[in-house]
Protein backbone atom coordinates (compact mmCIF):
# COMPACT_ATOMS: atom_id res chain seq x y z
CA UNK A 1 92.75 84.35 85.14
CA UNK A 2 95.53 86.32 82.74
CA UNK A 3 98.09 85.22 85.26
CA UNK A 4 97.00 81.73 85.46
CA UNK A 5 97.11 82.04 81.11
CA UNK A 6 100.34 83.24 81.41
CA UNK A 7 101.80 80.80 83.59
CA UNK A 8 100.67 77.99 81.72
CA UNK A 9 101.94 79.54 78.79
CA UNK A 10 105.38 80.19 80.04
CA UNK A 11 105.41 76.71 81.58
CA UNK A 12 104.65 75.46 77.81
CA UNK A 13 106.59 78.11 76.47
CA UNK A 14 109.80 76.65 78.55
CA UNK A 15 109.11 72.57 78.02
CA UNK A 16 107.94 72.47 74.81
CA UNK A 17 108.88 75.54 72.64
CA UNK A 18 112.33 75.66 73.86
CA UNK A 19 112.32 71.82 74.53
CA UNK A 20 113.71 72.06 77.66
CA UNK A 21 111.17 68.93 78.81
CA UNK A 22 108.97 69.24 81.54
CA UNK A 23 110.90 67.96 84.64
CA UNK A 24 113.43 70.70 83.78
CA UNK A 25 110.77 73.63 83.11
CA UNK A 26 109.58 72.80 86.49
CA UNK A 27 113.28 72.85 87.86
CA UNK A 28 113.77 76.12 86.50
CA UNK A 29 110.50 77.36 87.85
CA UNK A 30 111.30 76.17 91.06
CA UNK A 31 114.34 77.55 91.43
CA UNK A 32 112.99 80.87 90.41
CA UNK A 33 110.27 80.83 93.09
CA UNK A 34 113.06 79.71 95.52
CA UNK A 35 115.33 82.71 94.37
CA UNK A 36 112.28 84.70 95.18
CA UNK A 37 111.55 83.32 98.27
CA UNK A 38 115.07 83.70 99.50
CA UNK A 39 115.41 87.42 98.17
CA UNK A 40 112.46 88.60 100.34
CA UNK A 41 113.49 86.94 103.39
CA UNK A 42 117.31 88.45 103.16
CA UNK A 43 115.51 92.13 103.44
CA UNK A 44 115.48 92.03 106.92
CA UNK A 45 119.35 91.64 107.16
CA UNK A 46 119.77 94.04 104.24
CA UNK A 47 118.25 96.86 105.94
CA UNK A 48 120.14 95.68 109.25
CA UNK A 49 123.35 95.65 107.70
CA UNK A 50 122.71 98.98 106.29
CA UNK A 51 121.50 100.44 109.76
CA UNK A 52 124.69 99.07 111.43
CA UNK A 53 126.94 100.59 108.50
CA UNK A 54 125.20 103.87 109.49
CA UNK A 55 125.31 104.10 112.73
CA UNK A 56 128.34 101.90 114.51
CA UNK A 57 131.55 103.55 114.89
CA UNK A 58 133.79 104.07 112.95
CA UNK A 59 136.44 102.00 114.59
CA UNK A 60 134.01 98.81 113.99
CA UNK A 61 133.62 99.66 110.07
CA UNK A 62 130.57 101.83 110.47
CA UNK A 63 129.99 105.18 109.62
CA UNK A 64 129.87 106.73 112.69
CA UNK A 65 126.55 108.83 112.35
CA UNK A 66 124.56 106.99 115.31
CA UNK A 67 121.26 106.09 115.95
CA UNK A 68 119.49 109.16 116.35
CA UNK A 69 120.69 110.36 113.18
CA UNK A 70 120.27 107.22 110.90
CA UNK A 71 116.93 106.79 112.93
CA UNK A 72 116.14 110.53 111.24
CA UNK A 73 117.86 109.56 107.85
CA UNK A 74 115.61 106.74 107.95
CA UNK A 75 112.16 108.27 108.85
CA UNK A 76 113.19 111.19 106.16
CA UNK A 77 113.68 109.00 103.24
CA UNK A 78 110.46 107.09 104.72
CA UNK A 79 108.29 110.39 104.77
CA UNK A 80 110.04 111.49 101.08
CA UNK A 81 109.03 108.00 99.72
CA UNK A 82 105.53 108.10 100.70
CA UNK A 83 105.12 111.95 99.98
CA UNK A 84 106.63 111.32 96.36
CA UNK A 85 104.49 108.14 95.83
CA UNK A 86 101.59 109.46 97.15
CA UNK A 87 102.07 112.62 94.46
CA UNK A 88 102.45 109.94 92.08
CA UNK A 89 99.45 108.25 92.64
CA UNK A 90 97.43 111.64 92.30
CA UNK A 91 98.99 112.53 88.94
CA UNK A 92 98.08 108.73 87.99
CA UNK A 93 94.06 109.34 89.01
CA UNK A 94 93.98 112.63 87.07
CA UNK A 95 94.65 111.08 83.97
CA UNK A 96 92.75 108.20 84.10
């Protein structure tokens, strides 16, 4: 409900207070939810581009470290993630 209230209101908010018109609003909003769109699907070759940089040689413009290592750097920064998100979350629940 508050996010369809706040939709419509930004929607309103865009045509009429700032008087972009309506056909533009929903333009804008379009594009936005495009951007979006387009922004999650490129993680996948983010994080594959940043595995190669890792672990190809050196000689190809990668760092050289291998698999077995960025596989580790990986799963370490994984494990530290959750562990520090999961302490988070506990500190959260306390004060509430």
């Amino acid at each position: 409900m508050a996010s369809f209230a706040l939709g419509t209101t930004a929607g309103d908010l865009a045509a009429e207070g700032l008087q972009l018109g309506y056909a533009n609003s929903a333009l804008i909003f379009g594009a936005l939810v495009g951007a979006v769109t387009i922004a999650y699907v490129l993680t996948r070759q983010f994080g594959a581009s940043c595995g190669d940089l890792l672990s190809r040689p050196v000689v190809n413009g990668g760092l050289g470290l291998g698999s077995v290592v960025t596989s580790a750097i990986i799963l370490l920064t994984i494990l530290g993630l959750v562990a520090y998100l999961t302490a988070t979350d506990r500190r959260l629940a306390e004060r509430i």
